[in-house]
PDB file of N, CA and C in Angstrom:
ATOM      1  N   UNK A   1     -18.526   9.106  37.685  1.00  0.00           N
ATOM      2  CA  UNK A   1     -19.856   9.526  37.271  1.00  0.00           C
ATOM      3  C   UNK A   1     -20.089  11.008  37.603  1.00  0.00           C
ATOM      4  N   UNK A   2     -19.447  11.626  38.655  1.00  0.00           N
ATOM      5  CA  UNK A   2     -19.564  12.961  38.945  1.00  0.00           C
ATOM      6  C   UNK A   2     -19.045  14.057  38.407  1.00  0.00           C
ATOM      7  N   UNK A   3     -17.853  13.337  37.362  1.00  0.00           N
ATOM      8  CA  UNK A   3     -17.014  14.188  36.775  1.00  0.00           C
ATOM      9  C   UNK A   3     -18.032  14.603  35.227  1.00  0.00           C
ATOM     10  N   UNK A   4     -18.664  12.872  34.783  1.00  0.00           N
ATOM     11  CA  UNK A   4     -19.621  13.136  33.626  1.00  0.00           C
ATOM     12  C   UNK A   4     -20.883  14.388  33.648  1.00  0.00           C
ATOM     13  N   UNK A   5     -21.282  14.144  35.124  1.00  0.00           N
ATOM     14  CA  UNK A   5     -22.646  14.912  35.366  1.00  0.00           C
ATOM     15  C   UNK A   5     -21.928  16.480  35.239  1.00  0.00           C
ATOM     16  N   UNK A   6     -21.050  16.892  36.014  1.00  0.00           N
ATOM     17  CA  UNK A   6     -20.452  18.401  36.052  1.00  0.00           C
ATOM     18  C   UNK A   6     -20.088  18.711  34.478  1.00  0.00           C
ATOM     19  N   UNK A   7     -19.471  17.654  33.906  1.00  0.00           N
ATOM     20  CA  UNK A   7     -19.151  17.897  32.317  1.00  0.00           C
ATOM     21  C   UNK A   7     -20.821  17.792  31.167  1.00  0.00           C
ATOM     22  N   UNK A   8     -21.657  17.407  31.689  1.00  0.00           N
ATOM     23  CA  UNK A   8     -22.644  17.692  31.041  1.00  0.00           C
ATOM     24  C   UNK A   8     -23.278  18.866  31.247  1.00  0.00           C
ATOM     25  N   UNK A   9     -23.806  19.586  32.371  1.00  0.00           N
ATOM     26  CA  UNK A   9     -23.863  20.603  33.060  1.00  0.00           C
ATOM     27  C   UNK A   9     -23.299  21.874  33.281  1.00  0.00           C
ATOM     28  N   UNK A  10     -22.172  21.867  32.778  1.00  0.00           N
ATOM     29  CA  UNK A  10     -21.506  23.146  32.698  1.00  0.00           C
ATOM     30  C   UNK A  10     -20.680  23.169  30.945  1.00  0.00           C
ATOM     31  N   UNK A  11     -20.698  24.563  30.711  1.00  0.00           N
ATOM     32  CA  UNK A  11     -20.557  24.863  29.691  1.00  0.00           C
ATOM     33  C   UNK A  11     -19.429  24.876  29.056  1.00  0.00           C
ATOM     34  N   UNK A  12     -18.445  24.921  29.839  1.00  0.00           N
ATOM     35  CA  UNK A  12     -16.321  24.402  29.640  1.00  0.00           C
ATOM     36  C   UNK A  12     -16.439  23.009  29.356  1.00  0.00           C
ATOM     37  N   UNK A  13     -17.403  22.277  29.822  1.00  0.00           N
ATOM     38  CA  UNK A  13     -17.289  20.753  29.208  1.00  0.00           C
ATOM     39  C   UNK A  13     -17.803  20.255  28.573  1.00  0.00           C
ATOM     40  N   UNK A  14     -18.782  21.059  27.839  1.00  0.00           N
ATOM     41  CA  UNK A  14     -19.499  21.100  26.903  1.00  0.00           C
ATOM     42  C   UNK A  14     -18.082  21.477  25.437  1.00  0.00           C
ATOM     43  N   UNK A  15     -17.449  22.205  25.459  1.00  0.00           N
ATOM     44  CA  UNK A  15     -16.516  22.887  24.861  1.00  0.00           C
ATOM     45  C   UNK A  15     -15.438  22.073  24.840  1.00  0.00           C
ATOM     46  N   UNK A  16     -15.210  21.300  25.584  1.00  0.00           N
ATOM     47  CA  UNK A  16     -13.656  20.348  25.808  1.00  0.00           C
ATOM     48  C   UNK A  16     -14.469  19.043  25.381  1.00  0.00           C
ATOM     49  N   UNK A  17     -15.595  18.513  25.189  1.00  0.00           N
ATOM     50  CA  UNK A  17     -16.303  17.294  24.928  1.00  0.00           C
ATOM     51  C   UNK A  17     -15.794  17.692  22.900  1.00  0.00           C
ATOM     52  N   UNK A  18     -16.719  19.106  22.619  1.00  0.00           N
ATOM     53  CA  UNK A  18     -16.739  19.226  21.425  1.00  0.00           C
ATOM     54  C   UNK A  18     -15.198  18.762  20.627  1.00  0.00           C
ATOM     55  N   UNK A  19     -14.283  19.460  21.501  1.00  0.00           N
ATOM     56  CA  UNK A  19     -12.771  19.817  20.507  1.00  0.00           C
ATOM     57  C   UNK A  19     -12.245  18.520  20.953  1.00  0.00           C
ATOM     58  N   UNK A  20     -12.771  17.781  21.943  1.00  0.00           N
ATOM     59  CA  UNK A  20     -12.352  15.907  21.847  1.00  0.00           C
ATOM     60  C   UNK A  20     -13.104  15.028  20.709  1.00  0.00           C
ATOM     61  N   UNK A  21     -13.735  15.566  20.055  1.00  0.00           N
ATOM     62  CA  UNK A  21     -14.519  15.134  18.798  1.00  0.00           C
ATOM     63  C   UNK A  21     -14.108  15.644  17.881  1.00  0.00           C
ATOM     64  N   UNK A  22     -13.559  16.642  17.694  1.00  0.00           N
ATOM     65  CA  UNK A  22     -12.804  17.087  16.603  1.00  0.00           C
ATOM     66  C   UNK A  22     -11.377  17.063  16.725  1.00  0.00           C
ATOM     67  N   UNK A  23     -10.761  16.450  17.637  1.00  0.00           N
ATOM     68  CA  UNK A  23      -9.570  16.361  17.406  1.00  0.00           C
ATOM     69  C   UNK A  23      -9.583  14.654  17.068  1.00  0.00           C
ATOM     70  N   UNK A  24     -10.478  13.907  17.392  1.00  0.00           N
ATOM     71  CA  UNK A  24     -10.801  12.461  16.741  1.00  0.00           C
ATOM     72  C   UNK A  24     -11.089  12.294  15.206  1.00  0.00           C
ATOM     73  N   UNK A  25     -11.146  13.124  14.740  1.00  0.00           N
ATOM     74  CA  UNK A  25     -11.916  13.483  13.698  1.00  0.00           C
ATOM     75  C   UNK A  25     -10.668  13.619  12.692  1.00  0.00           C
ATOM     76  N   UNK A  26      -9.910  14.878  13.523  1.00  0.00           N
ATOM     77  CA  UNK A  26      -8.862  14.885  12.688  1.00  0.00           C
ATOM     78  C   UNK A  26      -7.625  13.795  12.922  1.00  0.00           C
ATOM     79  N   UNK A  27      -7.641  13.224  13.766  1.00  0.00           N
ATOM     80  CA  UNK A  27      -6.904  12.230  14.070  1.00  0.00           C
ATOM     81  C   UNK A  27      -6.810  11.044  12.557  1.00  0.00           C
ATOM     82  N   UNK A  28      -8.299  10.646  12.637  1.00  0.00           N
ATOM     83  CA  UNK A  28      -8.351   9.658  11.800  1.00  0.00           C
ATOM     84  C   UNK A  28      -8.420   9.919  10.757  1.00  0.00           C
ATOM     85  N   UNK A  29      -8.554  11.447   9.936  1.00  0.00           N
ATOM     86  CA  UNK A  29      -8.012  11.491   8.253  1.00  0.00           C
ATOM     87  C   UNK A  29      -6.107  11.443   8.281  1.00  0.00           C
ATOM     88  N   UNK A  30      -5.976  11.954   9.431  1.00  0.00           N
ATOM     89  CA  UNK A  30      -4.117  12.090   9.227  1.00  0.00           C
ATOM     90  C   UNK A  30      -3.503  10.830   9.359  1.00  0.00           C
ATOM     91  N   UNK A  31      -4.256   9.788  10.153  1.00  0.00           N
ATOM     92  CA  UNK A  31      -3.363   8.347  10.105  1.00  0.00           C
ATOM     93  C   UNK A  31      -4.204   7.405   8.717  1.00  0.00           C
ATOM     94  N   UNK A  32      -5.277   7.918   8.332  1.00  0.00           N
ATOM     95  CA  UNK A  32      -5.732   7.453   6.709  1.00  0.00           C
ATOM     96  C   UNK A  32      -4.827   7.650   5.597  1.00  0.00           C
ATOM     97  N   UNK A  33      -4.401   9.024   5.877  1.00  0.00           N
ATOM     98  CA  UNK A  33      -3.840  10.034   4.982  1.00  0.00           C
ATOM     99  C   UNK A  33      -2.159   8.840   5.212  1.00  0.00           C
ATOM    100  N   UNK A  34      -1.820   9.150   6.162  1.00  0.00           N
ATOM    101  CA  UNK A  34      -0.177   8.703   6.001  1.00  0.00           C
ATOM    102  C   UNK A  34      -0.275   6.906   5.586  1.00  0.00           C
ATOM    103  N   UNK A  35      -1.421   6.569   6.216  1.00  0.00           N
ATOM    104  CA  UNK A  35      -1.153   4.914   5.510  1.00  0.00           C
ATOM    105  C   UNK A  35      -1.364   5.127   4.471  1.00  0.00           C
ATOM    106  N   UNK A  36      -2.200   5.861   3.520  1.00  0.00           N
ATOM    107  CA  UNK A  36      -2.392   5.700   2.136  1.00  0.00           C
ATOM    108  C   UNK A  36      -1.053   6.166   1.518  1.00  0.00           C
ATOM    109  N   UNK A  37      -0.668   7.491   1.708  1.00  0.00           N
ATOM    110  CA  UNK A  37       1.027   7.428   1.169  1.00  0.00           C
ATOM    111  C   UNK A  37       1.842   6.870   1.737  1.00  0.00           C
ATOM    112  N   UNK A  38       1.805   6.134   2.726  1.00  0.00           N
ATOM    113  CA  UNK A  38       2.842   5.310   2.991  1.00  0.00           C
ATOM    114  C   UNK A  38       3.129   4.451   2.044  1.00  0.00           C
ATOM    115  N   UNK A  39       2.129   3.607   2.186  1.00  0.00           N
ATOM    116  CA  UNK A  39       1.876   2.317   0.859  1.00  0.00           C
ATOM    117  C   UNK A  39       2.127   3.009  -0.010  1.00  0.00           C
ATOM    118  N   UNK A  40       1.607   4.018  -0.756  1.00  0.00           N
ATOM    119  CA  UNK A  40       2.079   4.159  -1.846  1.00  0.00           C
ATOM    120  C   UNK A  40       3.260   4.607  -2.021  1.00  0.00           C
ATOM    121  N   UNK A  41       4.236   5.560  -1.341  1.00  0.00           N
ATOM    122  CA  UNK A  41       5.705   5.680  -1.292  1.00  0.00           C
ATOM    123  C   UNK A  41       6.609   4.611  -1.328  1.00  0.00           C
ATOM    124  N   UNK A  42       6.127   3.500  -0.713  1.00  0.00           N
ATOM    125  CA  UNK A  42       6.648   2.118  -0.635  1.00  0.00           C
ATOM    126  C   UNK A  42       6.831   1.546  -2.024  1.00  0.00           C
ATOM    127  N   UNK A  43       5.448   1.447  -2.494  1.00  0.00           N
ATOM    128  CA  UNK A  43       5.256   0.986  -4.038  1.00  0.00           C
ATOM    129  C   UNK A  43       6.285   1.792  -5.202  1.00  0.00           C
ATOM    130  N   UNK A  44       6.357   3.047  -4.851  1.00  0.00           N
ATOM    131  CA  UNK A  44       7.129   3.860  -5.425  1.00  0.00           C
ATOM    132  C   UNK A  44       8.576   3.508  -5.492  1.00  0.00           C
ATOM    133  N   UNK A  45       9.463   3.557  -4.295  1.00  0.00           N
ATOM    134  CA  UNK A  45      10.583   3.201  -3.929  1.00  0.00           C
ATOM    135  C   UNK A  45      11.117   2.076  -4.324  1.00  0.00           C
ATOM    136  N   UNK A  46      10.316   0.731  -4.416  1.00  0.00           N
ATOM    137  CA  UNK A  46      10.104  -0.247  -4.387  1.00  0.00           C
ATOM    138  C   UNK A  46      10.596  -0.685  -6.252  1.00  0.00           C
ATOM    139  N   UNK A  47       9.440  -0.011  -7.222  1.00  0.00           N
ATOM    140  CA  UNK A  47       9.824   0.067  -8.449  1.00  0.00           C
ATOM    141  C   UNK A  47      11.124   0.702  -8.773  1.00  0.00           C
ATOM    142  N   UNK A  48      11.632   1.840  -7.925  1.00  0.00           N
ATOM    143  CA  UNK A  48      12.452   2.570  -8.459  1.00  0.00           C
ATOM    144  C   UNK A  48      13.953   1.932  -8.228  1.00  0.00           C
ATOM    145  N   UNK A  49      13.543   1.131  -6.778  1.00  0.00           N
ATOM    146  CA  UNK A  49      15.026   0.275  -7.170  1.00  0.00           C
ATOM    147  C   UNK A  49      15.005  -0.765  -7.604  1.00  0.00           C
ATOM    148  N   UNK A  50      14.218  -1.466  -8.156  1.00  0.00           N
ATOM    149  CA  UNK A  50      13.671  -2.581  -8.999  1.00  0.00           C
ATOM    150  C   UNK A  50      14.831  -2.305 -10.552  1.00  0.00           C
ATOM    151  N   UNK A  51      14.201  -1.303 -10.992  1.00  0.00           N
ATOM    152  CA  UNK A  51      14.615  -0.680 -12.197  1.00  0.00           C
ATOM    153  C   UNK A  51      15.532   0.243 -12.167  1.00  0.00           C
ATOM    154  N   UNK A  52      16.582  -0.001 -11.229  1.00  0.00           N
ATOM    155  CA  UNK A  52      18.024   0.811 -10.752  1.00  0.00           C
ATOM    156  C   UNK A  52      19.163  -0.609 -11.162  1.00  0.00           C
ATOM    157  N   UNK A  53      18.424  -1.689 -10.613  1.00  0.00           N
ATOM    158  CA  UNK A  53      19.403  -3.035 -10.790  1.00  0.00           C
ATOM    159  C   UNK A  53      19.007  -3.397 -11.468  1.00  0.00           C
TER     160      UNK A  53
END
């Protein structure tokens, strides 16, 4: 609890709170981003050796 109060209160943790919200932020379009082409690379691959044999 003492670490929260000093991080509310001072202005470096104000700053390290922010860029922990934006690195969440970007977190979750890049693992959106790779499941969506994943699946779809899959689907891709998938047809292409379908229609190889």
């Amino acid at each position: 609890m003492e670490l929260l109060r000093r991080l509310g209160c001072d202005e470096k943790g104000q700053d390290i709170a922010e860029y922990a919200v934006m690195l969440a932020v970007i977190l979750v379009i890049v693992v959106g981003t790779v499941r969506l082409i994943g699946s779809n690379a899959n689907n891709v691959f998938s047809q292409v050796a379908s229609s190889i044999q």
